[in-house]
N, C-alpha and C. Protein backbone atom coordinates (compact mmCIF):
# COMPACT_ATOMS: atom_id res chain seq x y z
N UNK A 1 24.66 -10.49 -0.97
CA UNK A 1 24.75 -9.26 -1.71
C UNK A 1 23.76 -9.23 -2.86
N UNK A 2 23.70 -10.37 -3.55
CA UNK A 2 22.58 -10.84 -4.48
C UNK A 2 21.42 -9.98 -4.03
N UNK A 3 20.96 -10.60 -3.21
CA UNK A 3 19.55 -10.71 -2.14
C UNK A 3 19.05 -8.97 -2.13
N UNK A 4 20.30 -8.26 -1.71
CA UNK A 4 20.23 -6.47 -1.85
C UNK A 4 20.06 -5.99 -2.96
N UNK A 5 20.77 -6.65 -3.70
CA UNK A 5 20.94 -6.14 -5.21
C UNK A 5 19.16 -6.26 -5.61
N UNK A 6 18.52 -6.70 -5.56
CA UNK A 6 17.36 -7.35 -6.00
C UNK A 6 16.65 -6.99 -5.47
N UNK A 7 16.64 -6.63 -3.69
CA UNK A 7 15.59 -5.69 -3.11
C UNK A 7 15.65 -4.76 -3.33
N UNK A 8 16.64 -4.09 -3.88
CA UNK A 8 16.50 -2.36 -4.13
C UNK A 8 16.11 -2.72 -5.73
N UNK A 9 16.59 -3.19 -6.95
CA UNK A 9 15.80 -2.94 -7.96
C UNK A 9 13.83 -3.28 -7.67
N UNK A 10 13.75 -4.47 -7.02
CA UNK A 10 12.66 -4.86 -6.74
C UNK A 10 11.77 -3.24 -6.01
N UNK A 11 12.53 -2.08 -5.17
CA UNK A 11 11.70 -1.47 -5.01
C UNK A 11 12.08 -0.28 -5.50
N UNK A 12 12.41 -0.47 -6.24
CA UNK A 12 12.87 0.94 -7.27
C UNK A 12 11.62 0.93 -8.44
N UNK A 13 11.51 -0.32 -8.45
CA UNK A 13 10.54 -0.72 -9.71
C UNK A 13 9.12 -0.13 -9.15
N UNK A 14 8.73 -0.75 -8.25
CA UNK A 14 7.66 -0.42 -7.20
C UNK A 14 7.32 1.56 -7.16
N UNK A 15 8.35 1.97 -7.18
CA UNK A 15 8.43 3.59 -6.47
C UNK A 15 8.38 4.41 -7.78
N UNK A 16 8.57 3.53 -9.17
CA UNK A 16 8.91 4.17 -10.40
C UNK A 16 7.72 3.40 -11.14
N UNK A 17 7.04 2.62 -10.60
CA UNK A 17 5.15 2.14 -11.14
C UNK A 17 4.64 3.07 -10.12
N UNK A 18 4.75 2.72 -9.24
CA UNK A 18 3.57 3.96 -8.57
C UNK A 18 3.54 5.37 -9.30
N UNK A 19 4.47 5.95 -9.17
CA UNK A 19 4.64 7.68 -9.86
C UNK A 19 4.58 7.27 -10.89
N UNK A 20 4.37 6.10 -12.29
CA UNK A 20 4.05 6.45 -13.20
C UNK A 20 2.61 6.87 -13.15
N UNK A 21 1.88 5.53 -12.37
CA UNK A 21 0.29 5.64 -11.97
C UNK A 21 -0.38 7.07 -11.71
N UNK A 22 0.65 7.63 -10.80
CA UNK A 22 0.28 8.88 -10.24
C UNK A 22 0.15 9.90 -11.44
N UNK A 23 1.15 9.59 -12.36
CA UNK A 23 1.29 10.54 -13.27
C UNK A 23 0.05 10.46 -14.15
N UNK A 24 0.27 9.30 -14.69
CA UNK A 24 -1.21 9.24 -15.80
C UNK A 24 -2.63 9.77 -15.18
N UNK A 25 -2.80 9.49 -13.67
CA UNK A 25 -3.87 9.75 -12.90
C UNK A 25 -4.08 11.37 -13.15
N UNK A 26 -3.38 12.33 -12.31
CA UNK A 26 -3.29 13.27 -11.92
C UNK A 26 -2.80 14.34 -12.99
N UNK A 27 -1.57 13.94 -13.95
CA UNK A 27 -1.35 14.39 -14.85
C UNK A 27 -0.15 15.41 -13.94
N UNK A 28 0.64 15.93 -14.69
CA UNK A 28 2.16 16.85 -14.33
C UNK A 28 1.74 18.04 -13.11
N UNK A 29 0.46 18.21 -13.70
CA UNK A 29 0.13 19.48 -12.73
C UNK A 29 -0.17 19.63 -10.81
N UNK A 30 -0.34 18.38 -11.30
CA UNK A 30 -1.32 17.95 -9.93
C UNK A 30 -0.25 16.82 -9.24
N UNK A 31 1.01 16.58 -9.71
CA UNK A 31 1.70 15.08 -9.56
C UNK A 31 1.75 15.19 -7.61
N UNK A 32 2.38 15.97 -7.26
CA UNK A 32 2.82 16.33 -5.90
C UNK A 32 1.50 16.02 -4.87
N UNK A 33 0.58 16.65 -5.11
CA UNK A 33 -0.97 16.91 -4.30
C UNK A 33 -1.30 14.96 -4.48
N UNK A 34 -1.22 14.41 -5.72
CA UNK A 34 -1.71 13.47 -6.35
C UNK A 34 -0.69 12.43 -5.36
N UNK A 35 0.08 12.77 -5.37
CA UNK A 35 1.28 11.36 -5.01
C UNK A 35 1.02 11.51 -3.71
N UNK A 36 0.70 12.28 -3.19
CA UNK A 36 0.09 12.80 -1.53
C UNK A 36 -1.03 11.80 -1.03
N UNK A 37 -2.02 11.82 -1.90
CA UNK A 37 -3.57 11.45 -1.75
C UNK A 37 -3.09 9.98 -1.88
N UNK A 38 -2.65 9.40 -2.84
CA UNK A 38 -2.52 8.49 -3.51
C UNK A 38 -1.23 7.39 -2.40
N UNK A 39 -0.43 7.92 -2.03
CA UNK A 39 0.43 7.09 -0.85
C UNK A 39 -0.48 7.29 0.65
N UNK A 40 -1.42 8.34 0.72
CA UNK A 40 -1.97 8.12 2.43
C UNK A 40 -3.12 6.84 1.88
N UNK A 41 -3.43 7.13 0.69
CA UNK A 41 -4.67 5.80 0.50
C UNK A 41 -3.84 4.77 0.71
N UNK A 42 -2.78 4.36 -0.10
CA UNK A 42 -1.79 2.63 0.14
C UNK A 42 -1.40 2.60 1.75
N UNK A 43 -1.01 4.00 2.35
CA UNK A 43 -0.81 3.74 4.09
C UNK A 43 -2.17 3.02 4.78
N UNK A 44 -3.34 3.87 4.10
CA UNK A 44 -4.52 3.38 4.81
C UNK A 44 -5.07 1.83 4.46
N UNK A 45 -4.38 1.67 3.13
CA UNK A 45 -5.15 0.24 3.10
C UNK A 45 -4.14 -1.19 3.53
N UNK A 46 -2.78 -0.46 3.97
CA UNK A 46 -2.14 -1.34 4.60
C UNK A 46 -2.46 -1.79 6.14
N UNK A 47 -2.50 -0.51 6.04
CA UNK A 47 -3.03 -0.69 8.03
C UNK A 47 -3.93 -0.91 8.16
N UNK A 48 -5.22 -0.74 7.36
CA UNK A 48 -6.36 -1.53 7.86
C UNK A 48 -6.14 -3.35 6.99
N UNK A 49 -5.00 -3.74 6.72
CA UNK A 49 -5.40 -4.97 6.20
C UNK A 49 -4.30 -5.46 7.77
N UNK A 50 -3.34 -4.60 7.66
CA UNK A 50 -2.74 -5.53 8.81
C UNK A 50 -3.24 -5.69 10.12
N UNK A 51 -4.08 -4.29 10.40
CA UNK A 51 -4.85 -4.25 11.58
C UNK A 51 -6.30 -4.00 11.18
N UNK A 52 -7.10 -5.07 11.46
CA UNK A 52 -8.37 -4.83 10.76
C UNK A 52 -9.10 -4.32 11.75
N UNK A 53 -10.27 -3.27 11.61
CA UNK A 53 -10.67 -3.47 12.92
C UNK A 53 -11.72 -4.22 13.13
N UNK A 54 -12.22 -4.50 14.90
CA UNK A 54 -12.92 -5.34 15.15
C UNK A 54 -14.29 -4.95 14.40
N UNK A 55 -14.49 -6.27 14.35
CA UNK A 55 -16.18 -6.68 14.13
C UNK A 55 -17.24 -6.82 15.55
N UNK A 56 -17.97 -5.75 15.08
CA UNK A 56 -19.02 -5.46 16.27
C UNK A 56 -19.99 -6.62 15.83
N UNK A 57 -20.56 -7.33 17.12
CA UNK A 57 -22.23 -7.76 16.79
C UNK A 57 -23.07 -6.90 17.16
N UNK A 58 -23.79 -7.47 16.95
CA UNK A 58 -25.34 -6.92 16.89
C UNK A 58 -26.09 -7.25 18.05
């Protein structure tokens, strides 16, 4: 139960740094459009780290 307790603060913390980031970035006006741009970039740089793609030769 510990273990839960700790993964949800652990990503509460995570979800409440990001949208601060977003906020200072983008500022109140823009938060929505901003938190948009800003989570497809962390999708994209997850998936290209977990799936890299191949390396062509030459």
């Amino acid at each position: 139960m510990a273990l839960l307790r700790t993964l949800f603060w652990f990503l509460l913390f995570v979800f409440f740094t990001f949208s601060f980031v977003v906020l200072f970035e983008y500022g109140p006006h823009d938060f929505i459009p901003g938190f948009q741009k800003e989570f497809q970039r962390v999708r994209d740089f997850v998936q290209e780290t977990i799936h890299p793609p191949p390396k062509q030769n030459p």
